[in-house]
PDB file of N, CA and C in Angstrom:
ATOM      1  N   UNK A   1       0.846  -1.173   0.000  1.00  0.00           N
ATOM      2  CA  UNK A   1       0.000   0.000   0.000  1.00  0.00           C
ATOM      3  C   UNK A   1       0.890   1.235   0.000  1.00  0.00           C
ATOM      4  N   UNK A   2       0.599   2.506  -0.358  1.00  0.00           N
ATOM      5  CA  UNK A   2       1.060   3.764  -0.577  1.00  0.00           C
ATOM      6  C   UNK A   2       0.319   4.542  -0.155  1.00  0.00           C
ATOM      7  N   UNK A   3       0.862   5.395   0.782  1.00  0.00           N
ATOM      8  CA  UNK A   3       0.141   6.811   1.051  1.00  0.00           C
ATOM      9  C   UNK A   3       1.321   7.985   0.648  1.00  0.00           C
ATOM     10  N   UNK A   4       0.078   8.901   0.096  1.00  0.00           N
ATOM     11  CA  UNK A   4       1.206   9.869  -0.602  1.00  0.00           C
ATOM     12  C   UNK A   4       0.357  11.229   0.899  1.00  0.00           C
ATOM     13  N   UNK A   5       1.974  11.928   1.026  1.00  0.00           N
ATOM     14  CA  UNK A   5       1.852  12.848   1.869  1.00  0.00           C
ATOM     15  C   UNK A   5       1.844  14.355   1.174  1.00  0.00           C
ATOM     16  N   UNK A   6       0.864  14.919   0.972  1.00  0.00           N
ATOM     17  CA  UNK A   6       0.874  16.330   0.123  1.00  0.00           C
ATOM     18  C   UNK A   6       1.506  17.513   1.206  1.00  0.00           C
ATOM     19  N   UNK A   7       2.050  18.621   0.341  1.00  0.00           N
ATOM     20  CA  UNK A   7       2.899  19.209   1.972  1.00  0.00           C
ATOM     21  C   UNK A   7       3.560  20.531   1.216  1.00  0.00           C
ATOM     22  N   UNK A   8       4.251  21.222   1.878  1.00  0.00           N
ATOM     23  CA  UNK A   8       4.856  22.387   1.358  1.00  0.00           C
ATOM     24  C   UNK A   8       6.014  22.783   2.481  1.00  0.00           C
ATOM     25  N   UNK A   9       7.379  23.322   2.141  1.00  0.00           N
ATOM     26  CA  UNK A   9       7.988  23.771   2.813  1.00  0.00           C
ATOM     27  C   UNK A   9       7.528  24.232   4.191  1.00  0.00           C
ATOM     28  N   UNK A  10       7.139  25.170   4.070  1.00  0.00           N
ATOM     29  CA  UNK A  10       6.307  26.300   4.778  1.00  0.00           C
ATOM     30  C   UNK A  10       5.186  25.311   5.248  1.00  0.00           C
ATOM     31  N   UNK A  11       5.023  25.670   6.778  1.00  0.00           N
ATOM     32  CA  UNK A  11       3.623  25.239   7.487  1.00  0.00           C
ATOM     33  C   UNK A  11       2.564  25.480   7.469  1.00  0.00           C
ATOM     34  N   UNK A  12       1.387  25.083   6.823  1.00  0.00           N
ATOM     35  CA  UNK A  12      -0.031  25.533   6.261  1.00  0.00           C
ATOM     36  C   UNK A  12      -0.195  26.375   7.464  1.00  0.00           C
ATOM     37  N   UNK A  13      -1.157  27.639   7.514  1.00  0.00           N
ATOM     38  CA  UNK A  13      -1.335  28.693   8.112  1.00  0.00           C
ATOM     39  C   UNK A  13      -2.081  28.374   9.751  1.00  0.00           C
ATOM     40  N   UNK A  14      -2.590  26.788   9.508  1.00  0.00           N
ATOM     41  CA  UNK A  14      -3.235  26.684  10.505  1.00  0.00           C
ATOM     42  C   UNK A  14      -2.038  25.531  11.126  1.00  0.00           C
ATOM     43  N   UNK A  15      -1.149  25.347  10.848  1.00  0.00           N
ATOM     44  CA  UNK A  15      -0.161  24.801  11.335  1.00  0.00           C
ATOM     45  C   UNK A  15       0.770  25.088  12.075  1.00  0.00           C
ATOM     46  N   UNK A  16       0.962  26.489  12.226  1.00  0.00           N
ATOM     47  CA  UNK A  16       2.821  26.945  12.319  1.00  0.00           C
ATOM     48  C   UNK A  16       3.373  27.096  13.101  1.00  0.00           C
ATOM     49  N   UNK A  17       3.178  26.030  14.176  1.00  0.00           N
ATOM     50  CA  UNK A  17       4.330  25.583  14.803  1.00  0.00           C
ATOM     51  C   UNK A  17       4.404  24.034  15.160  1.00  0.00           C
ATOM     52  N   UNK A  18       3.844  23.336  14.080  1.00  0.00           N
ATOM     53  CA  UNK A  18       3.801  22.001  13.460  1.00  0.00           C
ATOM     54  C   UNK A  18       5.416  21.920  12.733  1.00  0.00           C
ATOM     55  N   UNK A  19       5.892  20.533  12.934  1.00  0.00           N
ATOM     56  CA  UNK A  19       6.934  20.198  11.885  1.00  0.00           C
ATOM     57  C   UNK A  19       6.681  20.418  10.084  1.00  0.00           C
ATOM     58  N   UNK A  20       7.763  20.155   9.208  1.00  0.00           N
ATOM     59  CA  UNK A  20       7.093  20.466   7.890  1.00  0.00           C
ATOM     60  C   UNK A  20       6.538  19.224   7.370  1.00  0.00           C
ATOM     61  N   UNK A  21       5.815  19.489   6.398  1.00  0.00           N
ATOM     62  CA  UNK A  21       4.853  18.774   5.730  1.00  0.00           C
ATOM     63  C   UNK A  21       6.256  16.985   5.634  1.00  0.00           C
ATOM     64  N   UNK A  22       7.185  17.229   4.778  1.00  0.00           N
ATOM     65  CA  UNK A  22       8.254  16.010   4.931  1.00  0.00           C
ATOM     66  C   UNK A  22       8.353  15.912   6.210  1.00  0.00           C
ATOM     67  N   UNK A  23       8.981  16.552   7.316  1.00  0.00           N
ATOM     68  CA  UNK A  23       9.399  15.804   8.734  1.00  0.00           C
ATOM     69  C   UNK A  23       7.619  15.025   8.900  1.00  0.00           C
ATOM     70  N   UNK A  24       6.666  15.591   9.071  1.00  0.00           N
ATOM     71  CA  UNK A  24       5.736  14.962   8.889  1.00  0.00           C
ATOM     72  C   UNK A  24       5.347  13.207   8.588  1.00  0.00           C
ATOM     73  N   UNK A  25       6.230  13.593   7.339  1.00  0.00           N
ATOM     74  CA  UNK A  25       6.064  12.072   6.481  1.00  0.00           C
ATOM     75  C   UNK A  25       6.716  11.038   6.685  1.00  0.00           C
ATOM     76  N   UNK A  26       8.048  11.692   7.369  1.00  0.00           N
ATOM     77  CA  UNK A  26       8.980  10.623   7.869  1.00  0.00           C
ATOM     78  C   UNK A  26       8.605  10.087   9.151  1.00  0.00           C
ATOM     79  N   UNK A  27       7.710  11.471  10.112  1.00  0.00           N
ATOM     80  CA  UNK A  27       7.188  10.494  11.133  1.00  0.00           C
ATOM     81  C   UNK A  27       6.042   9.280  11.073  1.00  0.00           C
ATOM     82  N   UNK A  28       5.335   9.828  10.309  1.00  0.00           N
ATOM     83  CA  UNK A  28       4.244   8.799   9.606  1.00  0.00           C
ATOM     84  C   UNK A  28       4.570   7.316   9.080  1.00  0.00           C
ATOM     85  N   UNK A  29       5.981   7.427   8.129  1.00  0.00           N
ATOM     86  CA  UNK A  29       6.483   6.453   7.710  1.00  0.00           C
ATOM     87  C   UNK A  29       7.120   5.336   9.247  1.00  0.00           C
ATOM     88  N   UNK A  30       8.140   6.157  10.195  1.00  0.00           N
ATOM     89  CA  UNK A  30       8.032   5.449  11.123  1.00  0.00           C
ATOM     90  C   UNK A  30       7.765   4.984  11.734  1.00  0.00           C
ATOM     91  N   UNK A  31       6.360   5.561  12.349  1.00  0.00           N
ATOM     92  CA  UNK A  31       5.343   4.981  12.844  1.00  0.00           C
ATOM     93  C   UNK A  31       4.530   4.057  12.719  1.00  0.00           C
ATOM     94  N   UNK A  32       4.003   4.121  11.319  1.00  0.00           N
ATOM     95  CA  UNK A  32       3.378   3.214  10.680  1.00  0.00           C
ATOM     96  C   UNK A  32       4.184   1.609  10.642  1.00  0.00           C
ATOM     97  N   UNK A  33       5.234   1.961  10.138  1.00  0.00           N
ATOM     98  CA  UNK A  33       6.467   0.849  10.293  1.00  0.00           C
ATOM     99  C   UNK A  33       6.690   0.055  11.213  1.00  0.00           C
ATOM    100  N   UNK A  34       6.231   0.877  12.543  1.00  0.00           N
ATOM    101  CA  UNK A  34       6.851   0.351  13.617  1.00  0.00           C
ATOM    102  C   UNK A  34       5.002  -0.654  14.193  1.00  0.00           C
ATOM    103  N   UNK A  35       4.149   0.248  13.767  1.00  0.00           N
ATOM    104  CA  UNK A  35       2.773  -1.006  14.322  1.00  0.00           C
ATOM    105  C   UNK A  35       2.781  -2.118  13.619  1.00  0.00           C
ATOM    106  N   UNK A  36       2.742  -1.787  11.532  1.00  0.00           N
ATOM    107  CA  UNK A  36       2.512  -2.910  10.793  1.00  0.00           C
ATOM    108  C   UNK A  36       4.113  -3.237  10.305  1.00  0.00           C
ATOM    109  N   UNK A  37       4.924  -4.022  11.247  1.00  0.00           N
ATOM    110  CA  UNK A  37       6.222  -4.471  10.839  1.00  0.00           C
ATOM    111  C   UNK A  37       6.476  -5.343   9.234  1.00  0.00           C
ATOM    112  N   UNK A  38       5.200  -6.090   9.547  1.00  0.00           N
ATOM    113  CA  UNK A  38       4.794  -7.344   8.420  1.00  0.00           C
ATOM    114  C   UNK A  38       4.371  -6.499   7.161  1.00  0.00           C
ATOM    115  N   UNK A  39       4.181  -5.452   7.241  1.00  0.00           N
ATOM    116  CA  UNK A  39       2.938  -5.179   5.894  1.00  0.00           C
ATOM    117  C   UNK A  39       4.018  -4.290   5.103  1.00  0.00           C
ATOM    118  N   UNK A  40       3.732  -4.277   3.793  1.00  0.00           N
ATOM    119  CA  UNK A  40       4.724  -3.497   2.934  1.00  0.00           C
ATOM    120  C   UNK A  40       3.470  -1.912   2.304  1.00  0.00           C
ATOM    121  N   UNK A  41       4.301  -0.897   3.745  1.00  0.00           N
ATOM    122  CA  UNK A  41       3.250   0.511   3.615  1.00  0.00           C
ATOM    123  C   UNK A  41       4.415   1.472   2.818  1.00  0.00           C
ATOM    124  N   UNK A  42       4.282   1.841   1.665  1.00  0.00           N
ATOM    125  CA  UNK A  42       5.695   3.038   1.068  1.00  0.00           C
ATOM    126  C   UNK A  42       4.955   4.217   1.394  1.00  0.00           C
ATOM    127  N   UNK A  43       5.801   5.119   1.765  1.00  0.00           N
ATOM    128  CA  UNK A  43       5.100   6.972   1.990  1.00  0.00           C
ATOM    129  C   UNK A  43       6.199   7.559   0.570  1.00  0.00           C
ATOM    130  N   UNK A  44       5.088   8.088   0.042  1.00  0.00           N
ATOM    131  CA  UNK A  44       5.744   9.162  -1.210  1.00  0.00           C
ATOM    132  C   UNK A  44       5.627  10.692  -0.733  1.00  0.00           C
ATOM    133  N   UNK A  45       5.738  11.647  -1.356  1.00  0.00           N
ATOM    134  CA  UNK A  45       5.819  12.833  -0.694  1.00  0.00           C
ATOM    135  C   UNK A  45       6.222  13.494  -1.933  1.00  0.00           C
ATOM    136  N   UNK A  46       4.951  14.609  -2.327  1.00  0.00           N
ATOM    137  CA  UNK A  46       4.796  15.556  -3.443  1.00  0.00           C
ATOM    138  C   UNK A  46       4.353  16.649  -2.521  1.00  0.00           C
ATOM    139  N   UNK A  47       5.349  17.918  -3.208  1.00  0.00           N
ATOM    140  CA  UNK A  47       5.653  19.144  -2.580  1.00  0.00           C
ATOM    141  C   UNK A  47       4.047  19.641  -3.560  1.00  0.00           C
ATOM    142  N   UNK A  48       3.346  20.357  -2.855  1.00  0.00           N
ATOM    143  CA  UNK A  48       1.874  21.201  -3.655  1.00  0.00           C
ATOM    144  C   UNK A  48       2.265  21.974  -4.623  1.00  0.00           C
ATOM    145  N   UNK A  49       3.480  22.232  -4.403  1.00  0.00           N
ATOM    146  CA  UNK A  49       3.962  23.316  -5.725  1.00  0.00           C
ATOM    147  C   UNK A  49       4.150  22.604  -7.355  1.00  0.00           C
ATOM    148  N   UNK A  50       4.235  21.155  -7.008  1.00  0.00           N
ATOM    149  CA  UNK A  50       5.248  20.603  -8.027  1.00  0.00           C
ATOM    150  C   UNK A  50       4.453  19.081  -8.326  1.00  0.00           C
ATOM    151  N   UNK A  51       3.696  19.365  -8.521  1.00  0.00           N
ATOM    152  CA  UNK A  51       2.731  17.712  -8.747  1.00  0.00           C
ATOM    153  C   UNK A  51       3.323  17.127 -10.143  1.00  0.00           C
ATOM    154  N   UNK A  52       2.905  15.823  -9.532  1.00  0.00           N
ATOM    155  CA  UNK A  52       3.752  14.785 -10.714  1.00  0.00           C
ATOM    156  C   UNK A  52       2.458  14.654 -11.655  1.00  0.00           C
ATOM    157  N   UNK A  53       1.493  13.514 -11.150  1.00  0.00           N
ATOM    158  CA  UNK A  53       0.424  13.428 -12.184  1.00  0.00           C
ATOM    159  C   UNK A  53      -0.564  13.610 -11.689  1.00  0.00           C
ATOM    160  N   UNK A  54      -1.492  13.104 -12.819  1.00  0.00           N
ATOM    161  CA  UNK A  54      -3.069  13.797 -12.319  1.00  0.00           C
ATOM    162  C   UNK A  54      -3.734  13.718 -11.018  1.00  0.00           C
ATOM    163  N   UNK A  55      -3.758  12.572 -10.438  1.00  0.00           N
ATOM    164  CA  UNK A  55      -4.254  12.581  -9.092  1.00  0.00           C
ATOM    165  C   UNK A  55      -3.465  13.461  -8.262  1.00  0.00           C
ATOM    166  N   UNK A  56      -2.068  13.637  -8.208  1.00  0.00           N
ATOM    167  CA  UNK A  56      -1.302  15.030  -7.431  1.00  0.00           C
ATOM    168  C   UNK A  56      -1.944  15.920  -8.049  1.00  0.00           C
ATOM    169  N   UNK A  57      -2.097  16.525  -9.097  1.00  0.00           N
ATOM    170  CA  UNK A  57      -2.781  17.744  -9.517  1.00  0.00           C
ATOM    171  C   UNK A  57      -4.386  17.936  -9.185  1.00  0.00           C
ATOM    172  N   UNK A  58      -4.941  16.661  -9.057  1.00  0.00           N
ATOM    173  CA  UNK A  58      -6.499  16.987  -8.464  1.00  0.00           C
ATOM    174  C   UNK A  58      -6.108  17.551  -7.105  1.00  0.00           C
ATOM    175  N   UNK A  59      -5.386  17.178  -6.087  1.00  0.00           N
ATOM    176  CA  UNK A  59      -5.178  16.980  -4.419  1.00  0.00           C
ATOM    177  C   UNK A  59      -4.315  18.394  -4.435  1.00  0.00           C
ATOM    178  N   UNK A  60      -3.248  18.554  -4.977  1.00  0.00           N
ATOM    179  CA  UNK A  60      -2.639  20.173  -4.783  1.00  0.00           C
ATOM    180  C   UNK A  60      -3.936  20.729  -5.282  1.00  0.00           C
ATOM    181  N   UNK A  61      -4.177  20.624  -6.355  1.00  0.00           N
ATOM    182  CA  UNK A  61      -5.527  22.356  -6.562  1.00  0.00           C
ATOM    183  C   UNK A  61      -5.945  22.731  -5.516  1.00  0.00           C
ATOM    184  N   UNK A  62      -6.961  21.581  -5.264  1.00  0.00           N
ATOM    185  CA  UNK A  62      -7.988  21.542  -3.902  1.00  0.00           C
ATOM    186  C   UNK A  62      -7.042  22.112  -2.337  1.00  0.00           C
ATOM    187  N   UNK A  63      -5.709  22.028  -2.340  1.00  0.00           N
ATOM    188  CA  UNK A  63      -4.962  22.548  -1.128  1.00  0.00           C
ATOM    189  C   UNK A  63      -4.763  23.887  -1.050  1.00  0.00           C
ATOM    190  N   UNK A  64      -4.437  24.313  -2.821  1.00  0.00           N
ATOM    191  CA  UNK A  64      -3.528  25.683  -3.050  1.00  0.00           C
ATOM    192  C   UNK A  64      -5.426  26.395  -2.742  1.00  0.00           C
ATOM    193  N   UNK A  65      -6.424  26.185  -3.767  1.00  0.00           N
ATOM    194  CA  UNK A  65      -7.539  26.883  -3.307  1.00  0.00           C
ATOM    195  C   UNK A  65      -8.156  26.865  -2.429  1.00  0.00           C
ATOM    196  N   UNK A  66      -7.343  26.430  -1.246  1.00  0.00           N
ATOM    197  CA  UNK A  66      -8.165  26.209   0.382  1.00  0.00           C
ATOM    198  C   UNK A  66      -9.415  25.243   0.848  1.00  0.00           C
ATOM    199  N   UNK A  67      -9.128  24.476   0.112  1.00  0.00           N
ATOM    200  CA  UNK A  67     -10.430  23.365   0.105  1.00  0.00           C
ATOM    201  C   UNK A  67      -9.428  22.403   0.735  1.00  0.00           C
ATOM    202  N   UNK A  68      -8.590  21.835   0.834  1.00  0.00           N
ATOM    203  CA  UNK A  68      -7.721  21.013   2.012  1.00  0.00           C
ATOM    204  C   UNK A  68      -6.822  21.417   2.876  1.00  0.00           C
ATOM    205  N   UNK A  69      -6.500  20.939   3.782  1.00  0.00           N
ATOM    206  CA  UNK A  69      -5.215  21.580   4.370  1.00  0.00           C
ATOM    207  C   UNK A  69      -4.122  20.565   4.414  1.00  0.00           C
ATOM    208  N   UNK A  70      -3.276  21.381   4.374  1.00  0.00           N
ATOM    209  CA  UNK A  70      -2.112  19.974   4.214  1.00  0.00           C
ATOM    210  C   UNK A  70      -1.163  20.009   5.535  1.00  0.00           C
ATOM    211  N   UNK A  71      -0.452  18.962   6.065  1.00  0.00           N
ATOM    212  CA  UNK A  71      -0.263  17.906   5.276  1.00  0.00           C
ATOM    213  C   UNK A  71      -1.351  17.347   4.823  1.00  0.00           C
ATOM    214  N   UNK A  72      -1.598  16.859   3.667  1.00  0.00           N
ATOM    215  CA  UNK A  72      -2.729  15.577   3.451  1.00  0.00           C
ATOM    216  C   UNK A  72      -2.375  14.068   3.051  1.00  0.00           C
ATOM    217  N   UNK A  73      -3.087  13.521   3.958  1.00  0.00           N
ATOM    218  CA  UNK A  73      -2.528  12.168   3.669  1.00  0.00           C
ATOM    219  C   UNK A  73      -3.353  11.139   3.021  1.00  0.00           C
ATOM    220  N   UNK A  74      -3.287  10.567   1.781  1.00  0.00           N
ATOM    221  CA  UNK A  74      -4.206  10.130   0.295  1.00  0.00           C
ATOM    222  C   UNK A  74      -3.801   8.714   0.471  1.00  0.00           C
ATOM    223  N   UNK A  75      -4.456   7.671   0.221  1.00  0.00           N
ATOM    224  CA  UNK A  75      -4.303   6.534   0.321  1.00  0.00           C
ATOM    225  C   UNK A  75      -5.240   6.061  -0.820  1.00  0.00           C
ATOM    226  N   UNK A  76      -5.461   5.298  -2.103  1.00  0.00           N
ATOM    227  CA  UNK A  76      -6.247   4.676  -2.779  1.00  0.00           C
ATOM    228  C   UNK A  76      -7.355   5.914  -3.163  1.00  0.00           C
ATOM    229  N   UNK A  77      -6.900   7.041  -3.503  1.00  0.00           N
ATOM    230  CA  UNK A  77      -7.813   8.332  -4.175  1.00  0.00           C
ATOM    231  C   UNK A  77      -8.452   8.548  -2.788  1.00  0.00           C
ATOM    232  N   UNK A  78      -8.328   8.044  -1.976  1.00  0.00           N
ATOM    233  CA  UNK A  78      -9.370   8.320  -0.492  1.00  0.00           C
ATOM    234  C   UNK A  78      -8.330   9.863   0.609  1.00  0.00           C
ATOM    235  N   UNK A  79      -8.917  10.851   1.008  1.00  0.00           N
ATOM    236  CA  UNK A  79      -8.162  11.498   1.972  1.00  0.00           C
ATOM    237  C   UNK A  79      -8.393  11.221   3.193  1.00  0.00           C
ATOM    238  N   UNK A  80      -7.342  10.486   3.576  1.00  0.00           N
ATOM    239  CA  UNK A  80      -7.366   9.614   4.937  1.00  0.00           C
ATOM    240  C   UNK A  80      -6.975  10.621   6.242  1.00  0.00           C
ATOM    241  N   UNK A  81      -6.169  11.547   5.704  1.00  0.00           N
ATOM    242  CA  UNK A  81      -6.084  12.660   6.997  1.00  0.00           C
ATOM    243  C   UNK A  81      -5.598  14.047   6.222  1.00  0.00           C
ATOM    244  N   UNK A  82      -6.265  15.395   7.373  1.00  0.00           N
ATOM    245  CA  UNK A  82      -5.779  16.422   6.457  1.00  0.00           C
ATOM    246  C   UNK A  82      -5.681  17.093   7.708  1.00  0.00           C
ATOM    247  N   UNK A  83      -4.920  18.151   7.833  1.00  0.00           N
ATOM    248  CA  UNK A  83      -3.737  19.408   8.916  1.00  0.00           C
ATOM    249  C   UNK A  83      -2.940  18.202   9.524  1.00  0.00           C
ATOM    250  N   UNK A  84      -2.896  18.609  10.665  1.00  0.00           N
ATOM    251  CA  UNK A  84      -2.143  17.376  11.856  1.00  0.00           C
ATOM    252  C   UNK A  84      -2.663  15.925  11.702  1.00  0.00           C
ATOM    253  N   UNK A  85      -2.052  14.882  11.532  1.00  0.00           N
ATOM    254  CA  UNK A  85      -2.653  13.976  10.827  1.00  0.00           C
ATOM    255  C   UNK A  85      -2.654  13.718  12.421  1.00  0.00           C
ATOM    256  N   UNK A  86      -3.949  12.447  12.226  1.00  0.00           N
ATOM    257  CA  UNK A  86      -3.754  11.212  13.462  1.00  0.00           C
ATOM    258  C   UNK A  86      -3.206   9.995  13.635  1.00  0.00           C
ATOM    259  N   UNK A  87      -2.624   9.791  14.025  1.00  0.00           N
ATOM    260  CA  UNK A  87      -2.330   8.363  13.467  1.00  0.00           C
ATOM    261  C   UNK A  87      -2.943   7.084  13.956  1.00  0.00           C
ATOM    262  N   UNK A  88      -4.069   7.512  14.957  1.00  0.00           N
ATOM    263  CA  UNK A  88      -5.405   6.829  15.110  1.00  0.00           C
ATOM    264  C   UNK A  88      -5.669   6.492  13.438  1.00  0.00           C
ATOM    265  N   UNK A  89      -6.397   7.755  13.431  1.00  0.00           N
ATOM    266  CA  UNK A  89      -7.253   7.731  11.813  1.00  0.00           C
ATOM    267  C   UNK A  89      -6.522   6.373  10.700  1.00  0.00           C
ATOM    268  N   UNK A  90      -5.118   7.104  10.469  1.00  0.00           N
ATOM    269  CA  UNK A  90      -4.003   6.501   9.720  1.00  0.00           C
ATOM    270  C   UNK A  90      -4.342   4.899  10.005  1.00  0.00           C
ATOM    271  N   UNK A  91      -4.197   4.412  11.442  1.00  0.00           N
ATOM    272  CA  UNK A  91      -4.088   3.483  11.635  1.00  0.00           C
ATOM    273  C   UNK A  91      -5.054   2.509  11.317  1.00  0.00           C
ATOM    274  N   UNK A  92      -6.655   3.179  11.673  1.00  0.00           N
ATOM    275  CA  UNK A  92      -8.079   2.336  11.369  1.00  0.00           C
ATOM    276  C   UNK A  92      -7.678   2.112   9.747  1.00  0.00           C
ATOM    277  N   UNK A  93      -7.424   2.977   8.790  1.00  0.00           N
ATOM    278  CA  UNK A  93      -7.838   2.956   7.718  1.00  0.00           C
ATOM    279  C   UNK A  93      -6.687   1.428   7.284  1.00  0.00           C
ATOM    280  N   UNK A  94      -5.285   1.702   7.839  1.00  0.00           N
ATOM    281  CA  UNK A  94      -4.297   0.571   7.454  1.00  0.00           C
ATOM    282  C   UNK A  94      -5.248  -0.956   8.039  1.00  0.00           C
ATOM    283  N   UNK A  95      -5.204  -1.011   8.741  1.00  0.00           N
ATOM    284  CA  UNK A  95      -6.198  -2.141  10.026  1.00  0.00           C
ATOM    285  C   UNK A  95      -7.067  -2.373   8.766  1.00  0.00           C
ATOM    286  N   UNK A  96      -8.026  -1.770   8.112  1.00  0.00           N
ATOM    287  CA  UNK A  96      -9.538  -2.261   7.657  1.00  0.00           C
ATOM    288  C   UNK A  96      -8.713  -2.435   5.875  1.00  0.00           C
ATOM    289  N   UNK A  97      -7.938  -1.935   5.611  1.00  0.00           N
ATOM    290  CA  UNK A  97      -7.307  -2.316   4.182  1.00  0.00           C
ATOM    291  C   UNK A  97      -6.866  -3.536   4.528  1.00  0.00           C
ATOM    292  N   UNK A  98      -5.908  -3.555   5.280  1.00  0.00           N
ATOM    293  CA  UNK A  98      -5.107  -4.926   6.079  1.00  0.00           C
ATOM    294  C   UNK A  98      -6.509  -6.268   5.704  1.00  0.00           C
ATOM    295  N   UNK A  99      -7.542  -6.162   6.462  1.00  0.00           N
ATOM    296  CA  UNK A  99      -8.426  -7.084   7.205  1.00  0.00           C
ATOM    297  C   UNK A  99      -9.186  -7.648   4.952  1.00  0.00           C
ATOM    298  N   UNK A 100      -9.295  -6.729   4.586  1.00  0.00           N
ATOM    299  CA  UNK A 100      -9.697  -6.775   3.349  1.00  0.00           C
ATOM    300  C   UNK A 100      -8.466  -6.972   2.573  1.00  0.00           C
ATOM    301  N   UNK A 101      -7.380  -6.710   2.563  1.00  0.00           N
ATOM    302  CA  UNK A 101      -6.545  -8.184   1.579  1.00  0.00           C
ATOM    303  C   UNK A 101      -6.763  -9.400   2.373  1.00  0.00           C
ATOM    304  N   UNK A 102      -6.781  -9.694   3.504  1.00  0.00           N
ATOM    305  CA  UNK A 102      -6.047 -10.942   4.174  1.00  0.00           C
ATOM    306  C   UNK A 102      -7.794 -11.704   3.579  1.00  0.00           C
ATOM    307  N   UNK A 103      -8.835 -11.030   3.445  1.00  0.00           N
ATOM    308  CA  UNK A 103     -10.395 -11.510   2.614  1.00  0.00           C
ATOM    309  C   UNK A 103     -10.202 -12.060   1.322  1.00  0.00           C
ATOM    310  N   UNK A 104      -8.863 -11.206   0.680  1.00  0.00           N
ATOM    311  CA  UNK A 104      -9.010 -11.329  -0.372  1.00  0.00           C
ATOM    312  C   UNK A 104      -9.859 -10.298  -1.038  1.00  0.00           C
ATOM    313  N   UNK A 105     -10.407  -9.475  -0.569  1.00  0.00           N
ATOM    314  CA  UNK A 105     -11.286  -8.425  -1.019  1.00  0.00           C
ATOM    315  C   UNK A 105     -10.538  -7.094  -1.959  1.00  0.00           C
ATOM    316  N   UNK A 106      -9.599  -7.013  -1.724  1.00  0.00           N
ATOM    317  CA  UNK A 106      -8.378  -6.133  -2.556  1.00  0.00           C
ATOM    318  C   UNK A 106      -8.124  -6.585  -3.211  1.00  0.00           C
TER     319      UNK A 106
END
Protein backbone atom coordinates (compact mmCIF):
# COMPACT_ATOMS: atom_id res chain seq x y z
CA UNK A 1 0.00 0.00 0.00
CA UNK A 2 1.06 3.76 -0.58
CA UNK A 3 0.14 6.81 1.05
CA UNK A 4 1.21 9.87 -0.60
CA UNK A 5 1.85 12.85 1.87
CA UNK A 6 0.87 16.33 0.12
CA UNK A 7 2.90 19.21 1.97
CA UNK A 8 4.86 22.39 1.36
CA UNK A 9 7.99 23.77 2.81
CA UNK A 10 6.31 26.30 4.78
CA UNK A 11 3.62 25.24 7.49
CA UNK A 12 -0.03 25.53 6.26
CA UNK A 13 -1.33 28.69 8.11
CA UNK A 14 -3.23 26.68 10.50
CA UNK A 15 -0.16 24.80 11.33
CA UNK A 16 2.82 26.94 12.32
CA UNK A 17 4.33 25.58 14.80
CA UNK A 18 3.80 22.00 13.46
CA UNK A 19 6.93 20.20 11.89
CA UNK A 20 7.09 20.47 7.89
CA UNK A 21 4.85 18.77 5.73
CA UNK A 22 8.25 16.01 4.93
CA UNK A 23 9.40 15.80 8.73
CA UNK A 24 5.74 14.96 8.89
CA UNK A 25 6.06 12.07 6.48
CA UNK A 26 8.98 10.62 7.87
CA UNK A 27 7.19 10.49 11.13
CA UNK A 28 4.24 8.80 9.61
CA UNK A 29 6.48 6.45 7.71
CA UNK A 30 8.03 5.45 11.12
CA UNK A 31 5.34 4.98 12.84
CA UNK A 32 3.38 3.21 10.68
CA UNK A 33 6.47 0.85 10.29
CA UNK A 34 6.85 0.35 13.62
CA UNK A 35 2.77 -1.01 14.32
CA UNK A 36 2.51 -2.91 10.79
CA UNK A 37 6.22 -4.47 10.84
CA UNK A 38 4.79 -7.34 8.42
CA UNK A 39 2.94 -5.18 5.89
CA UNK A 40 4.72 -3.50 2.93
CA UNK A 41 3.25 0.51 3.62
CA UNK A 42 5.69 3.04 1.07
CA UNK A 43 5.10 6.97 1.99
CA UNK A 44 5.74 9.16 -1.21
CA UNK A 45 5.82 12.83 -0.69
CA UNK A 46 4.80 15.56 -3.44
CA UNK A 47 5.65 19.14 -2.58
CA UNK A 48 1.87 21.20 -3.66
CA UNK A 49 3.96 23.32 -5.72
CA UNK A 50 5.25 20.60 -8.03
CA UNK A 51 2.73 17.71 -8.75
CA UNK A 52 3.75 14.78 -10.71
CA UNK A 53 0.42 13.43 -12.18
CA UNK A 54 -3.07 13.80 -12.32
CA UNK A 55 -4.25 12.58 -9.09
CA UNK A 56 -1.30 15.03 -7.43
CA UNK A 57 -2.78 17.74 -9.52
CA UNK A 58 -6.50 16.99 -8.46
CA UNK A 59 -5.18 16.98 -4.42
CA UNK A 60 -2.64 20.17 -4.78
CA UNK A 61 -5.53 22.36 -6.56
CA UNK A 62 -7.99 21.54 -3.90
CA UNK A 63 -4.96 22.55 -1.13
CA UNK A 64 -3.53 25.68 -3.05
CA UNK A 65 -7.54 26.88 -3.31
CA UNK A 66 -8.17 26.21 0.38
CA UNK A 67 -10.43 23.37 0.11
CA UNK A 68 -7.72 21.01 2.01
CA UNK A 69 -5.21 21.58 4.37
CA UNK A 70 -2.11 19.97 4.21
CA UNK A 71 -0.26 17.91 5.28
CA UNK A 72 -2.73 15.58 3.45
CA UNK A 73 -2.53 12.17 3.67
CA UNK A 74 -4.21 10.13 0.30
CA UNK A 75 -4.30 6.53 0.32
CA UNK A 76 -6.25 4.68 -2.78
CA UNK A 77 -7.81 8.33 -4.17
CA UNK A 78 -9.37 8.32 -0.49
CA UNK A 79 -8.16 11.50 1.97
CA UNK A 80 -7.37 9.61 4.94
CA UNK A 81 -6.08 12.66 7.00
CA UNK A 82 -5.78 16.42 6.46
CA UNK A 83 -3.74 19.41 8.92
CA UNK A 84 -2.14 17.38 11.86
CA UNK A 85 -2.65 13.98 10.83
CA UNK A 86 -3.75 11.21 13.46
CA UNK A 87 -2.33 8.36 13.47
CA UNK A 88 -5.40 6.83 15.11
CA UNK A 89 -7.25 7.73 11.81
CA UNK A 90 -4.00 6.50 9.72
CA UNK A 91 -4.09 3.48 11.63
CA UNK A 92 -8.08 2.34 11.37
CA UNK A 93 -7.84 2.96 7.72
CA UNK A 94 -4.30 0.57 7.45
CA UNK A 95 -6.20 -2.14 10.03
CA UNK A 96 -9.54 -2.26 7.66
CA UNK A 97 -7.31 -2.32 4.18
CA UNK A 98 -5.11 -4.93 6.08
CA UNK A 99 -8.43 -7.08 7.20
CA UNK A 100 -9.70 -6.78 3.35
CA UNK A 101 -6.54 -8.18 1.58
CA UNK A 102 -6.05 -10.94 4.17
CA UNK A 103 -10.39 -11.51 2.61
CA UNK A 104 -9.01 -11.33 -0.37
CA UNK A 105 -11.29 -8.42 -1.02
CA UNK A 106 -8.38 -6.13 -2.56
Amino acid sequence: MQLTVFGAETPCPSCLHSPSSFATMEWLDAAVNRKFPDDTVEFRYVDIYHPINDEDHYFTEKIVRGELFYPLVVAEGKVISEGDPHLQTIFQFLDSHRTRALNGDV
